[in-house]
PDB file of N, CA and C in Angstrom:
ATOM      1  N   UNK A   1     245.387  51.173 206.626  1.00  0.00           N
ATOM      2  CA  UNK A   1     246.592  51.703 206.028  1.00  0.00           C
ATOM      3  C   UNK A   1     246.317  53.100 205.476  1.00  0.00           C
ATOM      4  N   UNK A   2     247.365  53.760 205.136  1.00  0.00           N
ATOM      5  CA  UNK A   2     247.380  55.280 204.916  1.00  0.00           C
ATOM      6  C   UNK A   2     248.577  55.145 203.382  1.00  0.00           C
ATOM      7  N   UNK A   3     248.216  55.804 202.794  1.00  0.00           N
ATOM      8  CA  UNK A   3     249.176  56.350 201.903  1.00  0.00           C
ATOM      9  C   UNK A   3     249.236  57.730 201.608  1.00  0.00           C
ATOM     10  N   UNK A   4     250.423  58.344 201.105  1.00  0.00           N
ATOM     11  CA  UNK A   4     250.990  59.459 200.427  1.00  0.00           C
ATOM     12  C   UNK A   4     251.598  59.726 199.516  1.00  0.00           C
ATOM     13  N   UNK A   5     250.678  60.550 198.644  1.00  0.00           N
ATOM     14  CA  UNK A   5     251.136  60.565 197.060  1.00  0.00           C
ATOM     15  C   UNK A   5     251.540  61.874 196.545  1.00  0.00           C
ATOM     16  N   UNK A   6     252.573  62.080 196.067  1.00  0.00           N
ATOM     17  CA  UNK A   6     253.555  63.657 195.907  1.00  0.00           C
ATOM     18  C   UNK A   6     253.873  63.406 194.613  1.00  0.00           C
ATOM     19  N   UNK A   7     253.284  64.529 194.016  1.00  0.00           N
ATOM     20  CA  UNK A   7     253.325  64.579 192.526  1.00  0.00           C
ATOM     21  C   UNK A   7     254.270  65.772 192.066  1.00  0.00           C
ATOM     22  N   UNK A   8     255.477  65.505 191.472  1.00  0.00           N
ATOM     23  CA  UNK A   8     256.944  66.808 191.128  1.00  0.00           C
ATOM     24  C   UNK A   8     256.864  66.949 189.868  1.00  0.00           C
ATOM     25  N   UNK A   9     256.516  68.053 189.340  1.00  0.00           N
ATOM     26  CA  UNK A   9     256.527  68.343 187.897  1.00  0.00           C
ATOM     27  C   UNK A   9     257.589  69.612 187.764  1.00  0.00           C
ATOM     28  N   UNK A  10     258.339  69.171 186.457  1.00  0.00           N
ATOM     29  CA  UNK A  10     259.613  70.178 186.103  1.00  0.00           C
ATOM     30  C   UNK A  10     260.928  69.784 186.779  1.00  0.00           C
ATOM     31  N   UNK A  11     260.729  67.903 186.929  1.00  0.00           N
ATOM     32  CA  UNK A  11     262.562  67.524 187.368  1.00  0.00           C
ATOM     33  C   UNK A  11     263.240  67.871 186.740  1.00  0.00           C
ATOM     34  N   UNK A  12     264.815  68.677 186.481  1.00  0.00           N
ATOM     35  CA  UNK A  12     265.532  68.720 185.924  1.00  0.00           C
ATOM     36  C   UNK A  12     266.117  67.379 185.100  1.00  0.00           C
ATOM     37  N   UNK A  13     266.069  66.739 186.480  1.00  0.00           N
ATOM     38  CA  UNK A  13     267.573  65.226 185.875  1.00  0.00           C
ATOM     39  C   UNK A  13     266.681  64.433 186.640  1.00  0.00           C
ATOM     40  N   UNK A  14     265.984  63.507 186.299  1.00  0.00           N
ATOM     41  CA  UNK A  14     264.988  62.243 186.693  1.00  0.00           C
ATOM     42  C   UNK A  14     266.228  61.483 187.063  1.00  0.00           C
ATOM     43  N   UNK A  15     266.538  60.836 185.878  1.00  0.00           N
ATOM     44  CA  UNK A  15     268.086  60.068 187.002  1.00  0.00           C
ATOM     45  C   UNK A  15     268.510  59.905 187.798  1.00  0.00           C
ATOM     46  N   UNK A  16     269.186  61.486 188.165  1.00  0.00           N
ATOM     47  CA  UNK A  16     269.923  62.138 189.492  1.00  0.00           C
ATOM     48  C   UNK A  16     268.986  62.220 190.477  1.00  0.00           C
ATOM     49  N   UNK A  17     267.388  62.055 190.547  1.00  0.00           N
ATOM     50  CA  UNK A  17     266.909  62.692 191.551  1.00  0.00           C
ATOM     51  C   UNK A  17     266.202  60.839 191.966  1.00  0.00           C
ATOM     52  N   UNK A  18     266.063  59.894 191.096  1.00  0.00           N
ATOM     53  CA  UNK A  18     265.881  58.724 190.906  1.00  0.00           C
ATOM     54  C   UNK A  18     266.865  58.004 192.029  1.00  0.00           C
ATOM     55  N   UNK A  19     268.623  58.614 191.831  1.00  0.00           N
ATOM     56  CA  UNK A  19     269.629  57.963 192.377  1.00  0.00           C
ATOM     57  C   UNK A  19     269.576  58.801 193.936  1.00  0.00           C
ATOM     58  N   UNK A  20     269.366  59.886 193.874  1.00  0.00           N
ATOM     59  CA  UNK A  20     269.638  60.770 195.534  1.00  0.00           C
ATOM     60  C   UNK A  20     268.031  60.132 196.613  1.00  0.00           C
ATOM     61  N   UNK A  21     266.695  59.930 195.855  1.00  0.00           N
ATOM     62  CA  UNK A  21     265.675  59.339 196.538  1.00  0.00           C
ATOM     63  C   UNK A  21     266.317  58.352 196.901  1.00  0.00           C
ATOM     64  N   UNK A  22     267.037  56.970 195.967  1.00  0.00           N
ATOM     65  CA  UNK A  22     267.127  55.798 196.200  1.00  0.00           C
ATOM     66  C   UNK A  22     268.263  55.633 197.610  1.00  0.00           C
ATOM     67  N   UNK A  23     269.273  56.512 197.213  1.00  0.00           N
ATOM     68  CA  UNK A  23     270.341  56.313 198.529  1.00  0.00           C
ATOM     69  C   UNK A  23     269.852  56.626 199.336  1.00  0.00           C
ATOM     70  N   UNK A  24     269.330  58.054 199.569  1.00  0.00           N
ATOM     71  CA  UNK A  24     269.301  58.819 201.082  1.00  0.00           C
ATOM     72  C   UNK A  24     267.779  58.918 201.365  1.00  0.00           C
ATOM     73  N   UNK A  25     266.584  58.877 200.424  1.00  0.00           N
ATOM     74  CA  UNK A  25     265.409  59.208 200.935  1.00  0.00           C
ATOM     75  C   UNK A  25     265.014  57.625 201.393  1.00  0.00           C
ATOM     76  N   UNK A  26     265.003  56.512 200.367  1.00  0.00           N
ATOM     77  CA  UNK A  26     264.674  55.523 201.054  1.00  0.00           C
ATOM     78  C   UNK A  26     265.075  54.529 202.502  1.00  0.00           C
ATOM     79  N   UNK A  27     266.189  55.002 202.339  1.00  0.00           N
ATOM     80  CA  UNK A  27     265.959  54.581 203.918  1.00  0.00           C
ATOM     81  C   UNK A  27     265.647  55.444 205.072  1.00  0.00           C
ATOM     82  N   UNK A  28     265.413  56.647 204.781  1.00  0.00           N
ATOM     83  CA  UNK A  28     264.419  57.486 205.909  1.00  0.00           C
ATOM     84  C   UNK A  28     263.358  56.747 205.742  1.00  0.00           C
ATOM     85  N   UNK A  29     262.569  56.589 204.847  1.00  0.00           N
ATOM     86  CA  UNK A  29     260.879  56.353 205.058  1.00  0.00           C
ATOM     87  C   UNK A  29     260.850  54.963 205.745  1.00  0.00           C
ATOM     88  N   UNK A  30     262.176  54.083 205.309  1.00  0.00           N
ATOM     89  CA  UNK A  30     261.912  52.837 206.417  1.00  0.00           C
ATOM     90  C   UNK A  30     262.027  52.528 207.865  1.00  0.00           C
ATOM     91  N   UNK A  31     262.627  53.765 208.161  1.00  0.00           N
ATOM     92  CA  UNK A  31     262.758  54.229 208.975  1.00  0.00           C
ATOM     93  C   UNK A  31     261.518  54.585 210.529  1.00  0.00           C
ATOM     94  N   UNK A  32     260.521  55.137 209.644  1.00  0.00           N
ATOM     95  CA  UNK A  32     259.095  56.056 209.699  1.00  0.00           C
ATOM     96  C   UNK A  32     258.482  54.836 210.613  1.00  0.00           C
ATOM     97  N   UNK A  33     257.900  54.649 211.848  1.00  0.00           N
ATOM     98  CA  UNK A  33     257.198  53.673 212.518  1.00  0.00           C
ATOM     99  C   UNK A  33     255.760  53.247 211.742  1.00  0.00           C
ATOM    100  N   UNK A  34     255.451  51.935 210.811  1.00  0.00           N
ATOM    101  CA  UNK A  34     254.397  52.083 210.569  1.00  0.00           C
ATOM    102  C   UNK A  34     254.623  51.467 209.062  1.00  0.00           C
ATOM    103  N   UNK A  35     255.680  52.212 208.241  1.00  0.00           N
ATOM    104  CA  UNK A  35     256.198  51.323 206.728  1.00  0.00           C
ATOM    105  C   UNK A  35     255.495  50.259 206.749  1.00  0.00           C
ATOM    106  N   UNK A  36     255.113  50.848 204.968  1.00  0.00           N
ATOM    107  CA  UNK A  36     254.731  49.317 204.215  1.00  0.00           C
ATOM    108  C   UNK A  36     255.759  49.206 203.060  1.00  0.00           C
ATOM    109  N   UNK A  37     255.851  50.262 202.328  1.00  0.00           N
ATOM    110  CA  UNK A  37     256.344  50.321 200.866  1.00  0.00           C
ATOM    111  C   UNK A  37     256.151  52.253 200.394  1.00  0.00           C
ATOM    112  N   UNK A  38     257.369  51.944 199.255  1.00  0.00           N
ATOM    113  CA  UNK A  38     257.328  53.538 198.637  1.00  0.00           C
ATOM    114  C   UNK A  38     258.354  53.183 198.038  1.00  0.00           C
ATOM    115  N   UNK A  39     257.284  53.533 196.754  1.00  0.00           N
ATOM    116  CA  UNK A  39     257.650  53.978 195.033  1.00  0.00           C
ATOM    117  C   UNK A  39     258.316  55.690 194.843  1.00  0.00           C
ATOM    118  N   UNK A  40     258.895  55.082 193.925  1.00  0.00           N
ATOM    119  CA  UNK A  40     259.654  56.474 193.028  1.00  0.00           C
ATOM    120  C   UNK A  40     259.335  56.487 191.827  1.00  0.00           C
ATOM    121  N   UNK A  41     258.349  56.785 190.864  1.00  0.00           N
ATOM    122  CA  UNK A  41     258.226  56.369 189.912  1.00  0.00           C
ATOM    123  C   UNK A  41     258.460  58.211 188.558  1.00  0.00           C
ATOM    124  N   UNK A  42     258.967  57.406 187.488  1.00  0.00           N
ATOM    125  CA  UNK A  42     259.301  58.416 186.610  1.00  0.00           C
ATOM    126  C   UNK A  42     258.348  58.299 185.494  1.00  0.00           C
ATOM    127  N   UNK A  43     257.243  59.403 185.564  1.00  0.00           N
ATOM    128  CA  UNK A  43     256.466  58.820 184.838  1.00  0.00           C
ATOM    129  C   UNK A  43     256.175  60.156 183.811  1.00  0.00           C
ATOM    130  N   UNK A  44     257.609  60.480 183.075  1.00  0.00           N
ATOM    131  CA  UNK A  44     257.915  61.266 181.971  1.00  0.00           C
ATOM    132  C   UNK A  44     257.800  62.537 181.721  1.00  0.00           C
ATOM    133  N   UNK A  45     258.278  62.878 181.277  1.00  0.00           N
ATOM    134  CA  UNK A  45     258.169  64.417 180.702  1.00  0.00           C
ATOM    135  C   UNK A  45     258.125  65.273 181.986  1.00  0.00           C
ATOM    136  N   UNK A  46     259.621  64.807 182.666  1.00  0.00           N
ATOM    137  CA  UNK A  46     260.116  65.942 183.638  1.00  0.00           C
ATOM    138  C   UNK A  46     259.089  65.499 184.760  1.00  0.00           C
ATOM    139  N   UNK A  47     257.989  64.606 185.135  1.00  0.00           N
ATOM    140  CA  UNK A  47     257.089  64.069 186.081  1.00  0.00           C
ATOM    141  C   UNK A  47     257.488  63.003 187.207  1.00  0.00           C
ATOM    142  N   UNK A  48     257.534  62.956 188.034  1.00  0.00           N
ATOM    143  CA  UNK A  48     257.955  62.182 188.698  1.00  0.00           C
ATOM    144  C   UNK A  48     256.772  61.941 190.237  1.00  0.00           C
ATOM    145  N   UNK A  49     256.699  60.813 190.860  1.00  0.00           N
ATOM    146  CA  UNK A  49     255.803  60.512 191.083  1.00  0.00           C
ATOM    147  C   UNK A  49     255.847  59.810 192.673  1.00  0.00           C
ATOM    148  N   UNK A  50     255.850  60.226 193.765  1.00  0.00           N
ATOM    149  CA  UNK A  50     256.112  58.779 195.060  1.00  0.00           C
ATOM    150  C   UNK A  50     255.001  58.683 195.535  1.00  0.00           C
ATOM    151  N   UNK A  51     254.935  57.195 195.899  1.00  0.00           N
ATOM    152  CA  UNK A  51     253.780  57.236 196.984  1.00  0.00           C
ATOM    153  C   UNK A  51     254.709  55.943 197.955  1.00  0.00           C
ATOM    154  N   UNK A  52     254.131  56.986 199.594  1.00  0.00           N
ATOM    155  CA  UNK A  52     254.339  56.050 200.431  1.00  0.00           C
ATOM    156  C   UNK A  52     253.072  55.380 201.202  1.00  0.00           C
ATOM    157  N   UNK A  53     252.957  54.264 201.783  1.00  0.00           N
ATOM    158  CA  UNK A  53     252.333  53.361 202.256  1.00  0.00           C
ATOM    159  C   UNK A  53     253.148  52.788 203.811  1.00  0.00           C
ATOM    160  N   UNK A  54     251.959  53.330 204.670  1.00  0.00           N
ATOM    161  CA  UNK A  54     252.183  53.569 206.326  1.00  0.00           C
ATOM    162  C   UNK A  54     250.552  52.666 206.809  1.00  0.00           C
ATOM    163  N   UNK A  55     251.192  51.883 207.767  1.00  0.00           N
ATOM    164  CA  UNK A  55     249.878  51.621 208.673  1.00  0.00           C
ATOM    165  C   UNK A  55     249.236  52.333 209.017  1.00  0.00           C
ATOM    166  N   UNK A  56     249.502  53.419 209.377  1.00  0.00           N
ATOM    167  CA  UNK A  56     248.750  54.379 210.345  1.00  0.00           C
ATOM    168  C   UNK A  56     248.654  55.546 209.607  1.00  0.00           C
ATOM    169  N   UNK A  57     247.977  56.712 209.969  1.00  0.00           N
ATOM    170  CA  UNK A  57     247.803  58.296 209.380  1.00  0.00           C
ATOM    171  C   UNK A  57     249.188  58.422 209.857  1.00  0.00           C
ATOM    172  N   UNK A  58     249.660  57.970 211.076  1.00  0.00           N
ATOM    173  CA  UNK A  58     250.744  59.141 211.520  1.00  0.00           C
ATOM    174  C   UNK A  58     252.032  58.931 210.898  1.00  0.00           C
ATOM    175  N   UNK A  59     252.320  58.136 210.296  1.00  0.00           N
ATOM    176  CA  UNK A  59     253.715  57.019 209.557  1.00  0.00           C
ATOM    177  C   UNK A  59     253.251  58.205 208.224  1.00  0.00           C
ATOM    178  N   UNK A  60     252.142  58.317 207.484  1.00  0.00           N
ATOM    179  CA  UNK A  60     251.806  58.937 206.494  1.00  0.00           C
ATOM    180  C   UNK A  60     252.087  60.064 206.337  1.00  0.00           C
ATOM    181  N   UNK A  61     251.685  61.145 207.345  1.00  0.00           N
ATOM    182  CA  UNK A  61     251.933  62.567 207.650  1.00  0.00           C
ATOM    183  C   UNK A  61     253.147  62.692 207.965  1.00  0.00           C
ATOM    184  N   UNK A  62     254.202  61.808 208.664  1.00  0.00           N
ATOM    185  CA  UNK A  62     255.376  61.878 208.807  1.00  0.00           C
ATOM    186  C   UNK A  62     256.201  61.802 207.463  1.00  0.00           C
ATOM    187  N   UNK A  63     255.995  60.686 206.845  1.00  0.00           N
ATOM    188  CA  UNK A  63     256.794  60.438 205.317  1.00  0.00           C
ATOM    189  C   UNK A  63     256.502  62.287 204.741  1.00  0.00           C
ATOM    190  N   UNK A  64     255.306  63.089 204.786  1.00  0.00           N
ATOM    191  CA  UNK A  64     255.039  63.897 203.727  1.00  0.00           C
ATOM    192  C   UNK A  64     256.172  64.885 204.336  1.00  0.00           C
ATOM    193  N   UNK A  65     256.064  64.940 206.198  1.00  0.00           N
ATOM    194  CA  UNK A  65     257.434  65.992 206.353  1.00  0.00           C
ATOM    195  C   UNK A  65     258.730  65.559 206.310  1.00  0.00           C
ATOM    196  N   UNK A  66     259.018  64.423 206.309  1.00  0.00           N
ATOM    197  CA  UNK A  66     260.506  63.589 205.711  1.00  0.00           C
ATOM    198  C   UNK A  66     260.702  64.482 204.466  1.00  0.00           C
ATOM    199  N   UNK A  67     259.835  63.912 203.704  1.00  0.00           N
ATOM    200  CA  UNK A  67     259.692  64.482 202.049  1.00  0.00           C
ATOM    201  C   UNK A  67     260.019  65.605 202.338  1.00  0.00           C
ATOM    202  N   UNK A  68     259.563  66.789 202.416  1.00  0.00           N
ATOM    203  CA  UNK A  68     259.822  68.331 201.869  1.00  0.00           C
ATOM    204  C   UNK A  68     261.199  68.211 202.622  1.00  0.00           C
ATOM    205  N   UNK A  69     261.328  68.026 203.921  1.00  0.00           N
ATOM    206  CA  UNK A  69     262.625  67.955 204.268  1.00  0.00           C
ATOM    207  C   UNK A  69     263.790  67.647 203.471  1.00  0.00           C
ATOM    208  N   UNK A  70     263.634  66.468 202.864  1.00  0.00           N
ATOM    209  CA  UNK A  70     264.749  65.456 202.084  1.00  0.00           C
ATOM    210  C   UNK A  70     264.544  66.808 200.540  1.00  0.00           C
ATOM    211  N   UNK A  71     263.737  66.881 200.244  1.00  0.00           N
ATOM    212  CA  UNK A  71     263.864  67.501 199.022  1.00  0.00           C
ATOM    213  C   UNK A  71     264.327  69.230 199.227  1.00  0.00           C
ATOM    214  N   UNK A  72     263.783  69.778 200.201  1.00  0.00           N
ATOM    215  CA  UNK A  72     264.984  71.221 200.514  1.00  0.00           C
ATOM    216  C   UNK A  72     266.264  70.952 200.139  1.00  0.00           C
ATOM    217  N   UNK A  73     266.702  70.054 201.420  1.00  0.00           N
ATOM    218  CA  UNK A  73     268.294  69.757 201.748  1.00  0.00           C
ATOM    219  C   UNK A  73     268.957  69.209 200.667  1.00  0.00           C
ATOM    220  N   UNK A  74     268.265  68.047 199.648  1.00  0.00           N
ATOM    221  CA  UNK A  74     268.658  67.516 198.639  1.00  0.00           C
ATOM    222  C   UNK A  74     268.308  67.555 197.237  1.00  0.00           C
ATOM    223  N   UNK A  75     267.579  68.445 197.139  1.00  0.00           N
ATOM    224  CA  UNK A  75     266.971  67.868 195.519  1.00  0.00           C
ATOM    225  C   UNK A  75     265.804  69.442 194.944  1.00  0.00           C
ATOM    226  N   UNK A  76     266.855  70.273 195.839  1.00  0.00           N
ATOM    227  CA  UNK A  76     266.712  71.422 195.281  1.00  0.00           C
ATOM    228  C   UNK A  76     266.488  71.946 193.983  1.00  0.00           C
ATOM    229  N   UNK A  77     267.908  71.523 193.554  1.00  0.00           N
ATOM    230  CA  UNK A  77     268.194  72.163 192.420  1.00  0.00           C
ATOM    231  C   UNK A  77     267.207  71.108 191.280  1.00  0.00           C
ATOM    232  N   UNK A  78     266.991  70.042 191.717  1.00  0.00           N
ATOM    233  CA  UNK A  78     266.130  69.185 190.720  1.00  0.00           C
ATOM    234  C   UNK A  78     264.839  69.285 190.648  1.00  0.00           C
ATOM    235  N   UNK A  79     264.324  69.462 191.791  1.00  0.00           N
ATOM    236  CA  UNK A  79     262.721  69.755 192.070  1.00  0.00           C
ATOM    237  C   UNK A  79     262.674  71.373 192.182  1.00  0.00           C
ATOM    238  N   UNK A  80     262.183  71.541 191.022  1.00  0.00           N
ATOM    239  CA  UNK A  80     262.302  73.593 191.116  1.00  0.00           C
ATOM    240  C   UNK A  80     260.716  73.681 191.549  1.00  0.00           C
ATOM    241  N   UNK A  81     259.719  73.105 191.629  1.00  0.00           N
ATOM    242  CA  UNK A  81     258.439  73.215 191.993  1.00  0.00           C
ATOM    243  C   UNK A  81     258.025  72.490 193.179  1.00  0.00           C
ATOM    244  N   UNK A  82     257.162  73.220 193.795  1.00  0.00           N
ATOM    245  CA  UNK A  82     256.920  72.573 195.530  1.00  0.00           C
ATOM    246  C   UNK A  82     255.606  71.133 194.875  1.00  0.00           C
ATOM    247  N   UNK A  83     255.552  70.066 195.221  1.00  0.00           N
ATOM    248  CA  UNK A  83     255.003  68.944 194.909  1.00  0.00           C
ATOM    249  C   UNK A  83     253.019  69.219 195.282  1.00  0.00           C
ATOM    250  N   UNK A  84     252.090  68.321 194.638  1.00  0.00           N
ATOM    251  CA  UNK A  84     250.755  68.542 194.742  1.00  0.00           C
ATOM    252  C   UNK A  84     251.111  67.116 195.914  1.00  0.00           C
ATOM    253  N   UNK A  85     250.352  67.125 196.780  1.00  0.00           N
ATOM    254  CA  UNK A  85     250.464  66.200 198.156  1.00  0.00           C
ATOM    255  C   UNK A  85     249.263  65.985 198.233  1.00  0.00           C
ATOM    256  N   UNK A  86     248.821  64.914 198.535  1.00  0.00           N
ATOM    257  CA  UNK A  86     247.444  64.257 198.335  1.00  0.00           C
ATOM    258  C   UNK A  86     247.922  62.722 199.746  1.00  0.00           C
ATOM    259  N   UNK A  87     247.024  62.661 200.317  1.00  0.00           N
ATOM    260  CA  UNK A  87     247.409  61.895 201.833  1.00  0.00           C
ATOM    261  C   UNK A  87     245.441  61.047 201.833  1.00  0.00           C
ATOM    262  N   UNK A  88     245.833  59.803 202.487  1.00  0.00           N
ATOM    263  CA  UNK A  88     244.696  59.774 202.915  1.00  0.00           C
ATOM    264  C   UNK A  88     244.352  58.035 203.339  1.00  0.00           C
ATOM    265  N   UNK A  89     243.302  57.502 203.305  1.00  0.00           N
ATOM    266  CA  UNK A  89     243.039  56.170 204.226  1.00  0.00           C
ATOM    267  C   UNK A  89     243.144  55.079 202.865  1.00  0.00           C
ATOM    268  N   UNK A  90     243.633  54.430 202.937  1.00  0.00           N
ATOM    269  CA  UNK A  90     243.644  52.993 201.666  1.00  0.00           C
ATOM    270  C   UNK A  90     242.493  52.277 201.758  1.00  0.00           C
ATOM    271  N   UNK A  91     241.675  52.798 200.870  1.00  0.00           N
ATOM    272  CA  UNK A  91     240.428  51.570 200.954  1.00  0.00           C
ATOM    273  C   UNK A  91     240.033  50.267 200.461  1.00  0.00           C
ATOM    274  N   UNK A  92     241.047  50.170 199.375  1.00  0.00           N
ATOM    275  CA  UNK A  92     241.273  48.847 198.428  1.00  0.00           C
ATOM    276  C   UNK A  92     242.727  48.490 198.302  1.00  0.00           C
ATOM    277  N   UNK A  93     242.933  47.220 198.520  1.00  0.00           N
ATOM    278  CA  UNK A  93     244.379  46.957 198.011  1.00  0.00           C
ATOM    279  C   UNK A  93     244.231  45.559 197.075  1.00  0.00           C
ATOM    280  N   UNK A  94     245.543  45.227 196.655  1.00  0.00           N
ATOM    281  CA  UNK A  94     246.098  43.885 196.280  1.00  0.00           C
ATOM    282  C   UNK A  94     247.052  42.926 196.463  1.00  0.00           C
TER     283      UNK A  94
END
């Protein structure tokens, strides 16, 4: 398994960007050949947090260009900073 973890600091409206991931980004990533799971997590002070989980590298690298995609077109005005992107092989799970 592969995951991808995108770290957004300086959300405007966690909420609003909480509710536009949940409608329109999550069902792209289920989309992605390979889905396991992907979090949205708000983890304060304007921080916000996803990681997706793909069988493969390529489900992984795909979610990260979904992402910038979905966040240009949508979540502009909320995400004023380009995200720290961190990708790579799952070596432990639960």
């Amino acid at each position: 398994m592969y995951a991808a973890v995108r770290r957004y600091e300086g959300v405007t409206d966690t909420a609003e960007a909480g509710r536009l991931v949940s409608e329109g980004f999550v069902p792209l990533m289920r989309q992605v050949p390979g889905f396991v799971a992907y979090y949205w997590v708000d983890a304060g002070n304007g921080v916000m947090i996803s990681t997706s989980v793909f069988e493969d590298q390529a489900g992984a690298e795909e979610s990260v260009s979904r992402a910038a995609d979905f966040a240009r077109d949508n979540l502009a005005s909320l995400l004023p900073n380009p995200p720290q992107v961190t990708a790579g092989q799952v070596v432990a799970s639960a």
